[in-house]
Protein backbone atom coordinates (compact mmCIF):
# COMPACT_ATOMS: atom_id res chain seq x y z
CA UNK A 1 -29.18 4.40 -10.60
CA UNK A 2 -32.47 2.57 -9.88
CA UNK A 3 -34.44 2.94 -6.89
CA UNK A 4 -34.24 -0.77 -6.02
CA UNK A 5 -30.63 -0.64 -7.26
CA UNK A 6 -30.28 1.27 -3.54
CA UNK A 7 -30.96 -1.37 -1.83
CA UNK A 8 -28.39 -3.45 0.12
CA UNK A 9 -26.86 -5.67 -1.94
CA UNK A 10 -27.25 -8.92 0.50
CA UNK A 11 -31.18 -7.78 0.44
CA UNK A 12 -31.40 -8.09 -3.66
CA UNK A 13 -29.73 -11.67 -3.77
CA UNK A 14 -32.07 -13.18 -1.55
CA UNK A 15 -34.28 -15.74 -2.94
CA UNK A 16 -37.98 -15.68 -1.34
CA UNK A 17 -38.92 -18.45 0.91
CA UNK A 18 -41.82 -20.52 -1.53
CA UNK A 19 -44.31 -21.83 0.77
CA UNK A 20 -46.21 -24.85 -0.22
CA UNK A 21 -49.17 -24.40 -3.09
CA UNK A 22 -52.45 -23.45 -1.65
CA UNK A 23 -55.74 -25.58 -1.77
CA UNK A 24 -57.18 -22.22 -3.79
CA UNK A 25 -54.19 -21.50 -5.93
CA UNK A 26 -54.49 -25.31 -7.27
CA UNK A 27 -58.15 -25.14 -7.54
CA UNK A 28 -57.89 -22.48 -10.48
CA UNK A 29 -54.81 -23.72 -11.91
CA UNK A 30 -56.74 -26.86 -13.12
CA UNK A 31 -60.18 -26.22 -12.53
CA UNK A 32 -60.86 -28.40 -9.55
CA UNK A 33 -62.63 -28.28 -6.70
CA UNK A 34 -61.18 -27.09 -3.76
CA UNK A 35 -63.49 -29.29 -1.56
CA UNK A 36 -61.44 -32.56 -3.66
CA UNK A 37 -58.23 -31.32 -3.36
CA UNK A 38 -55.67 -33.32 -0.61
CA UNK A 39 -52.82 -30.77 0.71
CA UNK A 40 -49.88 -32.78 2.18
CA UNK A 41 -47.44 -30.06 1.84
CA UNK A 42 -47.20 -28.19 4.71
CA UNK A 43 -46.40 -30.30 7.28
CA UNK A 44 -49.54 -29.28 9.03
CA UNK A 45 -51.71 -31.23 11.73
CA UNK A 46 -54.79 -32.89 9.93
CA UNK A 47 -57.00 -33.09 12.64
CA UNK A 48 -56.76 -29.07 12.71
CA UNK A 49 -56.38 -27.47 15.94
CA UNK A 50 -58.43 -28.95 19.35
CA UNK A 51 -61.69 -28.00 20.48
CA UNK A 52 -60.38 -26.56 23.71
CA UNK A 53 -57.97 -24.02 21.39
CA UNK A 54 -60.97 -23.43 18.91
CA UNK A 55 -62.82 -22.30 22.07
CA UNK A 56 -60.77 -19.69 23.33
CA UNK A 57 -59.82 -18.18 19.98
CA UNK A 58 -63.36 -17.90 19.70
CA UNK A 59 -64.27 -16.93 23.23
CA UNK A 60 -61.07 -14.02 22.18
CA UNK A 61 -62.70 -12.53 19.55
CA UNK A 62 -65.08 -10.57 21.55
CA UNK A 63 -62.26 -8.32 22.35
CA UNK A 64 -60.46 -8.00 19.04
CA UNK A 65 -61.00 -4.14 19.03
CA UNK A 66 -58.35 -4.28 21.67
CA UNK A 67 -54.68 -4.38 20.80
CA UNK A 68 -52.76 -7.54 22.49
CA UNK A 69 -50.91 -8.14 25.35
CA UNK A 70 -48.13 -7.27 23.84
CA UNK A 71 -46.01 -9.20 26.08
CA UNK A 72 -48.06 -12.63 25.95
CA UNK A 73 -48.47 -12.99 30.37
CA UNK A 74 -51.15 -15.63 29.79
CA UNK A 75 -49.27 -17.81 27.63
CA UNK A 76 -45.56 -17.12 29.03
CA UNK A 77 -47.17 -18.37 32.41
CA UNK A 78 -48.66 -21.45 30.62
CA UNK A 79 -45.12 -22.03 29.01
CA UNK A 80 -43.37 -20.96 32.49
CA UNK A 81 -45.56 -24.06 34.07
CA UNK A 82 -45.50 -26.28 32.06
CA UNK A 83 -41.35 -26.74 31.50
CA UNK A 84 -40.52 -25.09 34.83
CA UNK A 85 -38.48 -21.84 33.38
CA UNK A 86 -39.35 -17.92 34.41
CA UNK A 87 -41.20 -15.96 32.27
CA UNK A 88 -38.21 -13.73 31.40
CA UNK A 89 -36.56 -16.55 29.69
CA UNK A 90 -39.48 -16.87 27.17
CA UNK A 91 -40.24 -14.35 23.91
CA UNK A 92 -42.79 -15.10 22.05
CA UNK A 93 -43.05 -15.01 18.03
CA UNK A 94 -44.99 -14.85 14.79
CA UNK A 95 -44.83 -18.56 14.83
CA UNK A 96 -41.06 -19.74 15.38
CA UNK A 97 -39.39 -18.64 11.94
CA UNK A 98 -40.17 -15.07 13.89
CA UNK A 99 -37.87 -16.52 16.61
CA UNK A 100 -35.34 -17.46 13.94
CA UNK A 101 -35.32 -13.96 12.17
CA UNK A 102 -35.09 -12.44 16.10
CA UNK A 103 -32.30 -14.22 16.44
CA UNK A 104 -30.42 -13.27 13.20
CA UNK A 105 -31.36 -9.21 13.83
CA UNK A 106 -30.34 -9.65 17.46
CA UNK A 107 -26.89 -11.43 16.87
CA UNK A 108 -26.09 -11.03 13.23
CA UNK A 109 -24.30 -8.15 11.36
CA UNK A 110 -22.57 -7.41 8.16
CA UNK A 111 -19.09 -9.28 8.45
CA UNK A 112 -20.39 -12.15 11.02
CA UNK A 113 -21.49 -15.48 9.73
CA UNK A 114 -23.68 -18.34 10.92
CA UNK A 115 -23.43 -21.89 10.61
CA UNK A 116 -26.37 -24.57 9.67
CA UNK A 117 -26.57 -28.13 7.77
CA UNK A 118 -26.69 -28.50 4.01
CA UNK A 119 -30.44 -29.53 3.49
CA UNK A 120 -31.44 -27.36 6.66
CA UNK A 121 -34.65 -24.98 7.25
CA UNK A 122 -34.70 -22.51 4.28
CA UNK A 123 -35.26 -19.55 6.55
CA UNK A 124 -31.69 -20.03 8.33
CA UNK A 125 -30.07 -18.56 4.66
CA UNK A 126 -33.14 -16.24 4.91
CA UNK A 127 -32.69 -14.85 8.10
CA UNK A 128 -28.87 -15.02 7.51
CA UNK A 129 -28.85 -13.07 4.63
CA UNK A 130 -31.31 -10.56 5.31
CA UNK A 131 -29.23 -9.39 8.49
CA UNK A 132 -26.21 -9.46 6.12
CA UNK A 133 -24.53 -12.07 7.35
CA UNK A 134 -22.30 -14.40 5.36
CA UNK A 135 -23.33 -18.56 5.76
CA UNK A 136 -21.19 -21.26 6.13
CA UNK A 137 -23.36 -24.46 5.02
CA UNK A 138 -21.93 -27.64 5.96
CA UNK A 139 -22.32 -30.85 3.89
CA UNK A 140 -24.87 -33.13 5.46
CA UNK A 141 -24.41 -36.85 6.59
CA UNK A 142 -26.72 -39.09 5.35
CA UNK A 143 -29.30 -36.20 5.02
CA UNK A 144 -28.94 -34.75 8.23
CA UNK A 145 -26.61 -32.70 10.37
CA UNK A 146 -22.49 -33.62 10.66
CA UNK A 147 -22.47 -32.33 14.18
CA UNK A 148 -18.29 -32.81 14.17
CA UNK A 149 -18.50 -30.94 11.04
CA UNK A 150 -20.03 -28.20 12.13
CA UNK A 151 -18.49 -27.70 15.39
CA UNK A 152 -15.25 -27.44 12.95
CA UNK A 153 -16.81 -24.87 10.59
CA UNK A 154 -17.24 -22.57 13.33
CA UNK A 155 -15.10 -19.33 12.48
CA UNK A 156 -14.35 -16.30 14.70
CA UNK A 157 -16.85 -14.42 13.12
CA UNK A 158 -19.63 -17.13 13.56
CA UNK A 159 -22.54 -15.72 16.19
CA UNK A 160 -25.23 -18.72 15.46
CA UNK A 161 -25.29 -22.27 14.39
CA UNK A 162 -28.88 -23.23 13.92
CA UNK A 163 -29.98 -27.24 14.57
CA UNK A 164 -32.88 -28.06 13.12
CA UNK A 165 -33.98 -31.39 15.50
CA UNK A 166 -35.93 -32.97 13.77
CA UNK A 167 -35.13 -31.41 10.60
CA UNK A 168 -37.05 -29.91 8.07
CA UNK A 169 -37.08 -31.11 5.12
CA UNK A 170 -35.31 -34.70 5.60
CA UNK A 171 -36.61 -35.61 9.11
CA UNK A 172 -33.34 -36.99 10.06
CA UNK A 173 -33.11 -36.51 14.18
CA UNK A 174 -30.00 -36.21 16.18
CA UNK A 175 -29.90 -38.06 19.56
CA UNK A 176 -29.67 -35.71 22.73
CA UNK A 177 -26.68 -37.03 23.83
CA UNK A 178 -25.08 -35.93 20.31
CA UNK A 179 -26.42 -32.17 20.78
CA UNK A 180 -25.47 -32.31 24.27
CA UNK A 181 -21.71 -33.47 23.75
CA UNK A 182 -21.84 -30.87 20.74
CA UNK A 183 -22.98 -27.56 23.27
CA UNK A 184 -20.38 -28.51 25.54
CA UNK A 185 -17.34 -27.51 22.16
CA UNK A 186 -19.11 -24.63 20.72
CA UNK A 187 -17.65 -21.07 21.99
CA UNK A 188 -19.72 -19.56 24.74
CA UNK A 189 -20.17 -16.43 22.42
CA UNK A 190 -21.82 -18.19 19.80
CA UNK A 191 -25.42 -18.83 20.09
CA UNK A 192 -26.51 -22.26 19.42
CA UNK A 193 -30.69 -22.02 18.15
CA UNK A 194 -31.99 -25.39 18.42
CA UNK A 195 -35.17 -25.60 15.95
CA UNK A 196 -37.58 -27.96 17.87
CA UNK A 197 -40.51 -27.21 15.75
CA UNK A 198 -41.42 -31.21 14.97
CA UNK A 199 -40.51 -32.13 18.95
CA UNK A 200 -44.33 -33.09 19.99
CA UNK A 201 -43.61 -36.15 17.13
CA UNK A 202 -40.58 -38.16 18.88
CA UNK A 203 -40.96 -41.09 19.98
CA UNK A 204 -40.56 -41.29 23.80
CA UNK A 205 -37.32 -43.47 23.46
CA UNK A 206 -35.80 -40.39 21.33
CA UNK A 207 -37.11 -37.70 24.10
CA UNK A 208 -34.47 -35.56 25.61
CA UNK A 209 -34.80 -32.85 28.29
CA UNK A 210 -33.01 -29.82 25.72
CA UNK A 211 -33.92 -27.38 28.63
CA UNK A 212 -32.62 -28.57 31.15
CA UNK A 213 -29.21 -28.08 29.19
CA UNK A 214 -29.91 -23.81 29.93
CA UNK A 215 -27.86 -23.77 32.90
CA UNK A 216 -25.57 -25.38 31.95
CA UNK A 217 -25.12 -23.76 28.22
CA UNK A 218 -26.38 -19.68 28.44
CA UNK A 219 -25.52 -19.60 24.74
CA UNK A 220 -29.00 -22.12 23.58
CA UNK A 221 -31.74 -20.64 22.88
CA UNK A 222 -34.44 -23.50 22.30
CA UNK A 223 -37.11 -22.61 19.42
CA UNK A 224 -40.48 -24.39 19.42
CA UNK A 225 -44.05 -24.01 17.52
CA UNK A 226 -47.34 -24.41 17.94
CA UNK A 227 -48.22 -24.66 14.26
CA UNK A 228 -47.10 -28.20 14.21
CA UNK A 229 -48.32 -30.99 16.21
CA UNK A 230 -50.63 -27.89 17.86
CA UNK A 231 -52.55 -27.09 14.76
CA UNK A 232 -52.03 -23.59 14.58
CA UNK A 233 -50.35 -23.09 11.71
CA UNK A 234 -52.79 -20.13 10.43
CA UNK A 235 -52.79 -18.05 13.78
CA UNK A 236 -48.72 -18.29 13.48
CA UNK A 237 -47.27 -18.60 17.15
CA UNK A 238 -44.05 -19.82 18.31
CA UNK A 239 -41.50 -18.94 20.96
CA UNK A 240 -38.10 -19.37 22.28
CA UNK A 241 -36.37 -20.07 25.75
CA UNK A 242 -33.38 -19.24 26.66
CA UNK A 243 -31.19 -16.75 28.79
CA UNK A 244 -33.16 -13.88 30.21
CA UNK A 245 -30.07 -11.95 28.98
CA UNK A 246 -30.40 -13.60 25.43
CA UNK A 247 -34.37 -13.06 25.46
CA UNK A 248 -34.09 -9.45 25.86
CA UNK A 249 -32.06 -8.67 23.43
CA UNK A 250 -34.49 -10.84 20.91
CA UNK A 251 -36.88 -8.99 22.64
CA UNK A 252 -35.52 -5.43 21.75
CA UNK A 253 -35.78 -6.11 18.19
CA UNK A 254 -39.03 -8.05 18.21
CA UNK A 255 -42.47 -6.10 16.96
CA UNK A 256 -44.74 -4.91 19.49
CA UNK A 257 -48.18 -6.89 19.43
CA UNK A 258 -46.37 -9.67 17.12
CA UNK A 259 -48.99 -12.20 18.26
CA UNK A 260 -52.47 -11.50 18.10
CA UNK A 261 -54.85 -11.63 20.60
CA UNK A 262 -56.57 -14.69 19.22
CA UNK A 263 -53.09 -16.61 18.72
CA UNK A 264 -52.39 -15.83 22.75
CA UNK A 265 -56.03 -17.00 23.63
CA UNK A 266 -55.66 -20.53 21.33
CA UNK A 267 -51.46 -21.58 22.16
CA UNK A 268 -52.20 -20.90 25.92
CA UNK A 269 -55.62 -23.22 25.84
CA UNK A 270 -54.01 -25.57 23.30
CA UNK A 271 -50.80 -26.02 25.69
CA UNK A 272 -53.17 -27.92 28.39
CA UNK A 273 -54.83 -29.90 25.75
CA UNK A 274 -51.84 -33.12 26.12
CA UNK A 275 -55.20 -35.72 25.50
CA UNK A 276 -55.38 -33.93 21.61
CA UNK A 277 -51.29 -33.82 21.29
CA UNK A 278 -51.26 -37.69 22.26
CA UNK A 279 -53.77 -38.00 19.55
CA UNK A 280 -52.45 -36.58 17.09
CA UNK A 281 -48.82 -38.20 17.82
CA UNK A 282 -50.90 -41.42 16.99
CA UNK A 283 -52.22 -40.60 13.63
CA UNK A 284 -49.09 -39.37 12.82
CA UNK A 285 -47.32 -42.60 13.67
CA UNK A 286 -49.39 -44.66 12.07
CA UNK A 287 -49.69 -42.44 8.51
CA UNK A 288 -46.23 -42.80 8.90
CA UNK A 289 -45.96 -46.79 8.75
CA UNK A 290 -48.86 -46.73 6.11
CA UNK A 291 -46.43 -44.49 3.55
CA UNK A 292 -43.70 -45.87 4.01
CA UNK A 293 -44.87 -49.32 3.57
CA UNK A 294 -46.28 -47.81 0.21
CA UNK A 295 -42.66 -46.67 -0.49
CA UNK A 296 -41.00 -50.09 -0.02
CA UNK A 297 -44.02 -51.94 -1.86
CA UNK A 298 -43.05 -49.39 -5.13
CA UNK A 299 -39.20 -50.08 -4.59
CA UNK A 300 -38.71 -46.02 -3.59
CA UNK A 301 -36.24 -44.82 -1.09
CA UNK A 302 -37.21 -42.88 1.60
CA UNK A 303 -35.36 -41.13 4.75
CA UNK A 304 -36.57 -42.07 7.85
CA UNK A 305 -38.42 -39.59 9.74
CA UNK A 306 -39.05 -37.99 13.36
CA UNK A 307 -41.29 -35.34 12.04
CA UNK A 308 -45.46 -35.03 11.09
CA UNK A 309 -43.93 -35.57 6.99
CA UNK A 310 -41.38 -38.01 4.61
CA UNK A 311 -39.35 -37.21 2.23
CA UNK A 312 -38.67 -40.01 -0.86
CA UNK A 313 -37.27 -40.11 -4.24
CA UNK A 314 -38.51 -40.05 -7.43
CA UNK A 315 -36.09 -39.52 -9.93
CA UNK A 316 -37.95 -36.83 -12.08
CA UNK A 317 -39.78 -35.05 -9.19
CA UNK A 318 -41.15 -32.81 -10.85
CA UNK A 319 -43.01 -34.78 -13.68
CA UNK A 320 -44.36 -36.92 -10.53
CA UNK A 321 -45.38 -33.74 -8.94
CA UNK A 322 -47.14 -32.05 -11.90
CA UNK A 323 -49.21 -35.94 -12.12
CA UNK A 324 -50.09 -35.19 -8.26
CA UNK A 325 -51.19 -32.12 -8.99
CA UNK A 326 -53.65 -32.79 -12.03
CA UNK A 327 -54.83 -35.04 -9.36
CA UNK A 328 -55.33 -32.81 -6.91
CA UNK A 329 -53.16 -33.88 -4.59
CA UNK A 330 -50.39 -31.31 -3.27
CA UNK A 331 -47.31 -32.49 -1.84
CA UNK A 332 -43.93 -30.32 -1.66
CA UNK A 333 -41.04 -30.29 -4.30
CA UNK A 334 -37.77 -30.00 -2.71
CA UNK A 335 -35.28 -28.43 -5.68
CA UNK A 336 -34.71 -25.81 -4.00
CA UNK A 337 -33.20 -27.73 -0.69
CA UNK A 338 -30.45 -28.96 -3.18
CA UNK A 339 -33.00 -31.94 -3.91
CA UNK A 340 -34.51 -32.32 -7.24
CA UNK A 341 -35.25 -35.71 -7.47
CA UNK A 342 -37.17 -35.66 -4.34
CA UNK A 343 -40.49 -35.00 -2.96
CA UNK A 344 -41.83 -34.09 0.79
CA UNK A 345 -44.86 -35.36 1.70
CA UNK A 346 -47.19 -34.68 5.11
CA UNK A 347 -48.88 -37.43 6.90
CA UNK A 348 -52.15 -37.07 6.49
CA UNK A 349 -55.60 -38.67 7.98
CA UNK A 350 -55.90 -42.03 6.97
CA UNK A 351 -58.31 -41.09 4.07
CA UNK A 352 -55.82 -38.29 2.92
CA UNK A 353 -52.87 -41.12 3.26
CA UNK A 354 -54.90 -43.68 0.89
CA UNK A 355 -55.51 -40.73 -1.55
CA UNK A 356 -51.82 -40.04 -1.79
CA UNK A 357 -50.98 -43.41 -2.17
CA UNK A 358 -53.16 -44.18 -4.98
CA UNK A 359 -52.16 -41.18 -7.26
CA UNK A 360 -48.44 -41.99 -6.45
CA UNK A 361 -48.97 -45.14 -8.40
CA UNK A 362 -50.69 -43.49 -10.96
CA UNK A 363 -48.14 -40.68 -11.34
CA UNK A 364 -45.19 -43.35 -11.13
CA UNK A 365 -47.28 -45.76 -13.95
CA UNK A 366 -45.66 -45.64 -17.72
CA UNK A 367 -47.14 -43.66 -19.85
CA UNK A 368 -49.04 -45.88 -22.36
């Protein structure tokens, strides 16, 4: 037998996660410049991250010969203040698909199961799988999350359902109420993750206060990002609250020093920053109007979105994408979400926006 053959069997059918193509990686596929290359794949802030959090990372790089505080006080005070929870209710993670995986190692064994959306977050399978647990994917409703569904597919071997709110990749939202009135049927010994990673975007008529439901429900753990609306998508910080009793198991299986040093410094300055988050809530909601006004001028459908991104069909998505490409303009191809005649685009600056726009029509004109 094989080596590799060794291996756990739920290990060797996992697919890996493909990230979104790289401004480098596209640059020597066709020979372009990197400097005149658009990436709307990621779902990444374009205004990068603030000053204030380009300061400190900075300003934390004069001690990078030191390990990190390998329990994050700085930050988990910042957090602590600013949504009025203890410090032992907050563990911090390599950006929050870390706080996904922690949750999977922490409550998920060979024989248990979790429960998550059809057209969900790709690392809920992941982190599923790798902790050799079996998944129970429920069909979506118009894109997004059956929540009755769901609550029915719930097993006795189920430990999490994971909620991705908005989600990733259809933007589809749920309304608190709906999650709220969902906690209140789910067994107390099944965790409920709620995946806030696109939360900075709602609207403030679509704002609900998810932790303030911790008292009431000990079995949500709430899992938010700062590589989002924050901008630090390359430092890779996130972090979840919940229980203290929940939190320390994720923290018994978590990494020591997970988050660097310069990843504490910039999430804990970026945090007070709310003038640069309002900002960049703006350009977001009005790249948003601007694309989808493209959409409806080319007759394309589109699903409406509460995230920093869209998602609209094609037909042949990935002739359309291959055209963006030669282009240089990167957006994502969804196939592998159970999509193929779809694409997932970021909202860019307003420059970016206009570039995407323009090579859409190109890519969508007949050949001839």
């Amino acid at each position: 037998m094989r080596l590799v053959d060794r291996a756990p069997a739920h290990i060797r059918s996992i697919s890996p996660y493909q990230p979104g193509k790289p401004i480098g990686e596209l640059a020597r596929e066709m020979g372009l410049s990197e400097a005149g290359i658009v990436k709307l794949a990621s779902n990444e802030n374009p205004l990068g991250m603030s000053a204030r959090a380009r300061d400190a990372a900075t300003a934390a790089l004069a001690g990078i010969e030191r390990y990190p505080d390998g329990n994050g006080f700085e930050l988990k005070a910042a957090l602590s203040r600013r949504f009025g929870v203890a410090s032992e209710q907050i563990v911090l993670g390599n950006g929050s698909n870390d706080v996904l995986e922690l949750a999977a190692r922490a409550f998920i064994a060979p024989g248990s199961a979790a429960v998550f959306s059809q057209y969900a977050f790709a690392v809920y399978p992941l982190a599923t799988n790798a902790a050799g647990g079996r998944c129970i994917a429920v069909p979506a409703r118009d894109y997004g999350h059956d929540l009755a569904a769901m609550a029915a597919a719930i097993t006795p071997d189920t430990r999490i359902v994971f909620i991705a709110n908005p989600n990733n990749p259809t933007g589809t939202f749920i309304a608190g109420d709906e999650i709220e009135t969902f906690l209140g049927g789910v067994p107390d010994d099944v965790l409920v993750v709620l995946d806030e990673a696109y939360t900075e975007y709602l609207r403030p008529e679509q704002r609900y206060d998810s932790l303030a439901w911790l008292a009431r429900f000990p079995n949500l753990l709430v899992s938010r990002t700062f590589s989002k609306a924050y901008g630090l998508a390359g430092l890779r910080v996130g972090y979840g609250i919940g229980q203290p009793e929940v939190v320390d198991l994720l923290n018994r299986v978590r990494q020591p020093f997970n988050v660097s040093s310069v990843a504490l410094a910039a999430a804990t300055a970026a945090l007070e920053d709310e003038e640069f988050l309002a900002r960049s809530a703006e350009i977001n909601r009005r790249g948003m109007a601007l694309l989808e006004q493209a959409f409806q001028a080319l007759s394309l459908e589109w699903i409406p979105s509460a995230g920093n991104f869209i998602t609209f069909k094609v037909g042949d998505a990935a002739t359309v994408n291959a055209a963006l490409l030669k282009q240089g303009v990167i957006v994502r191809p969804i196939a592998g979400y159970g999509m193929p005649q779809w694409l997932r685009v970021s909202i860019g600056l307003p420059e970016e926006n206009a570039r995407f726009i323009k090579a859409l029509k190109k890519a969508l004109a007949p050949a001839g």
